[in-house]
Every structure is written in structure tokens, then in C-alpha cells.
Protein backbone atom coordinates (compact mmCIF):
# COMPACT_ATOMS: atom_id res chain seq x y z
CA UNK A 1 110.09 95.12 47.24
CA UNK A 2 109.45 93.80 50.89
CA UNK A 3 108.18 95.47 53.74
CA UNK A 4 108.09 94.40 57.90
CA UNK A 5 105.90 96.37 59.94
CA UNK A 6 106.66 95.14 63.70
CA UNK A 7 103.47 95.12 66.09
CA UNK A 8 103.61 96.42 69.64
CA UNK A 9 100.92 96.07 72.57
CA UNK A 10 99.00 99.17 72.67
CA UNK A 11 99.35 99.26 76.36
CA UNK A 12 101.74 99.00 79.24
CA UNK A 13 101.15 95.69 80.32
CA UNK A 14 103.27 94.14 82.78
CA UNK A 15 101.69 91.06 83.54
CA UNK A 16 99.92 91.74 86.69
CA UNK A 17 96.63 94.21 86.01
CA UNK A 18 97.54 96.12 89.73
CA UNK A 19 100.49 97.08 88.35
CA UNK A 20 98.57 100.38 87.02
CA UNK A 21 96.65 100.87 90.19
CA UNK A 22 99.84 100.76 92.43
CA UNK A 23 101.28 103.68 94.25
CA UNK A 24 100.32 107.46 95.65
CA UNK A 25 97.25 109.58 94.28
CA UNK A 26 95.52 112.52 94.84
CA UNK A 27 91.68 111.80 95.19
CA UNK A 28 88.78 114.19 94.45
CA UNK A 29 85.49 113.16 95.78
CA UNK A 30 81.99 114.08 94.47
CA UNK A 31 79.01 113.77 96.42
CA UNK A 32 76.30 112.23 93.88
CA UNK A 33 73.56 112.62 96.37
CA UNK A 34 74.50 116.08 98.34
CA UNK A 35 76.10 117.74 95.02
CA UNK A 36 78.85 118.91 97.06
CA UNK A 37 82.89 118.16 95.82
CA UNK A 38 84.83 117.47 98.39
CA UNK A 39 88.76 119.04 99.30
CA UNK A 40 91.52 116.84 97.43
CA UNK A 41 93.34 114.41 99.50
CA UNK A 42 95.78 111.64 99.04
CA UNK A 43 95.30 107.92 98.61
CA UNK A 44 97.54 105.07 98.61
CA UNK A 45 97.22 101.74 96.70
CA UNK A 46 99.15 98.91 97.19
CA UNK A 47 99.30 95.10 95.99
CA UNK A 48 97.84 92.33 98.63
CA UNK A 49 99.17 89.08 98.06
CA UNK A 50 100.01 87.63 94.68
CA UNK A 51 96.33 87.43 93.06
CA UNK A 52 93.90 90.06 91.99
CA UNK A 53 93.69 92.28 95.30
CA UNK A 54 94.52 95.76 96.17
CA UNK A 55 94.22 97.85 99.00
CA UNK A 56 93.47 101.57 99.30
CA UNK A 57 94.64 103.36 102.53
CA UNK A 58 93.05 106.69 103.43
CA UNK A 59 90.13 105.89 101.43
CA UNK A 60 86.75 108.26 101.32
CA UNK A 61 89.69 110.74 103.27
CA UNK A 62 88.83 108.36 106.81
CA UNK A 63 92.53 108.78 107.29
CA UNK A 64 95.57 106.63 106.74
CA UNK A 65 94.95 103.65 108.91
CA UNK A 66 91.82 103.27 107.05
CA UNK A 67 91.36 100.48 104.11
CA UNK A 68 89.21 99.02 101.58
CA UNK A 69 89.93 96.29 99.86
CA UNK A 70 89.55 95.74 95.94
CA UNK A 71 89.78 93.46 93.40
CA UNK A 72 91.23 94.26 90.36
CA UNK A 73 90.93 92.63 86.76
CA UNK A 74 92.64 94.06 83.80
CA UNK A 75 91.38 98.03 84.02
CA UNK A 76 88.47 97.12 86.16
CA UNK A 77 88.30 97.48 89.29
CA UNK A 78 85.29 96.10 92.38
CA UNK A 79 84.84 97.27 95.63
CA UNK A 80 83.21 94.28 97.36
CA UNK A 81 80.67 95.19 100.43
CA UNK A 82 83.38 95.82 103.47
CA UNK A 83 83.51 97.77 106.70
CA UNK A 84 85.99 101.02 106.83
CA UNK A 85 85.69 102.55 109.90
CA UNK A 86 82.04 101.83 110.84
CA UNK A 87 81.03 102.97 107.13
CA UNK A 88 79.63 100.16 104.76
CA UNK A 89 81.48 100.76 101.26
CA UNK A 90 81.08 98.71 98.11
CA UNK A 91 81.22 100.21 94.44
CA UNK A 92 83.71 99.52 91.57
CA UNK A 93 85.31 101.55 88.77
CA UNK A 94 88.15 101.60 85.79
CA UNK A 95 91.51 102.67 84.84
CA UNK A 96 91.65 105.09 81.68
CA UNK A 97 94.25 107.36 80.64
CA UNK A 98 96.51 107.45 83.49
CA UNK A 99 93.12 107.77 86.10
CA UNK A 100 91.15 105.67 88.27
CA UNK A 101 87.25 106.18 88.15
CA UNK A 102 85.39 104.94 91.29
CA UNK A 103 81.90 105.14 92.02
CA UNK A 104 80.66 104.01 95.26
CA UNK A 105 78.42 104.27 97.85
CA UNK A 106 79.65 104.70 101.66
CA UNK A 107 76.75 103.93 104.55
CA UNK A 108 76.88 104.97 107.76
CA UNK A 109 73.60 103.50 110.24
CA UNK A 110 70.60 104.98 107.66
CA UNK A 111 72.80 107.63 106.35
CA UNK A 112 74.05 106.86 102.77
CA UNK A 113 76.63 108.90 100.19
CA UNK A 114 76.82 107.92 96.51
CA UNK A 115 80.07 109.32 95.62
CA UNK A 116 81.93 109.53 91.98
CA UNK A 117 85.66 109.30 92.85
CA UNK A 118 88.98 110.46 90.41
CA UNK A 119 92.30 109.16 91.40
CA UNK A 120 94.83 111.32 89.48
CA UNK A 121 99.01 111.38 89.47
């Protein structure tokens, strides 16, 4: 007696690792440092050019003509030190079960927020 057992990826791989970071979220914001969770707003990501980057309008809620800029590699995910609207943000985080995990911290002059981020569908 034979037997075939076919194997399938155990993800949902499509050949370009932003593929799973693409498109609209909701976004809930925790202040690490103040203790205080913020409202939920919404958050777009979007592919930049045909390597590794991202970009994430309406990020830490500054409104939608704010961006950050991230690079992405397989579920990973780094924000490298930018400037979004005046505030200094860098962090990174990961994809898991259908979320995005960001920690970060966003500096404004001496002022600085360490926040722990969830980007759910």
C-alpha cells in the first residue's frame, strides 16, 4: 500500500513580505510612559517602490497627510529615526495572526512617548 501526503506553505506568502502589511487598519495606541490608551483611529499602509518599504499615513493619529516610513522584512517590521510632523519617531514591530505590533517612541523638543501600537482589520 502507498501513500502521498502533499505539503503546503503554512503561510500566505505572496512573494513580497508588504503584501500582509498593505491596506486600511484601525490603530489602538497605548501610552507606555503616561499609562493612558488612546481613542481608536484609522491607519493606512501602502507599498513604496518595489523593495522592502512601506508607508503609514495618519500615523500616531497626526492626521492623514502625515507619514512614516518603514521597512519591512518577512513579518518584521523597523521604523527607522524620521520626522512626522515635528515629532522624532523610530521603533519597529511584527505581523502575527492577522495584527501588526508596533512599539515606538515619538519625541517632541524634550517631551518623549513610548507607545505600544495594535493595527487590527
Amino acid at each position: 500500500m502507498l501513500a502521498f501526503t502533499a505539503c503546503t506553505p503554512d503561510d500566505d506568502s505572496t512573494g513580497d513580505d508588504r503584501d500582509k502589511f498593505t491596506g486600511s487598519w484601525t490603530c489602538r495606541d497605548s501610552n507606555i510612559t503616561t499609562g493612558v490608551t488612546d481613542p481608536l483611529y484609522s491607519v493606512n499602509i501602502s507599498k513604496v517602490g518595489i523593495d522592502d518599504t512601506i508607508m503609514i499615513s495618519n500615523f500616531y493619529n497626526l492626521g492623514g497627510s502625515t507619514f512614516v516610513k518603514a521597512v519591512v522584512s518577512g513579518t518584521s517590521v523597523v521604523i527607522p529615526n524620521q520626522y512626522d510632523d515635528s515629532y522624532l519617531i523610530n521603533g519597529s514591530g511584527i505581523y502575527s495572526n492577522s495584527e501588526v505590533k508596533l512599539n515606538y517612541s515619538a519625541s517632541l523638543g524634550s517631551s518623549m512617548n513610548n507607545i505600544s501600537a495594535k493595527y487590527s482589520r
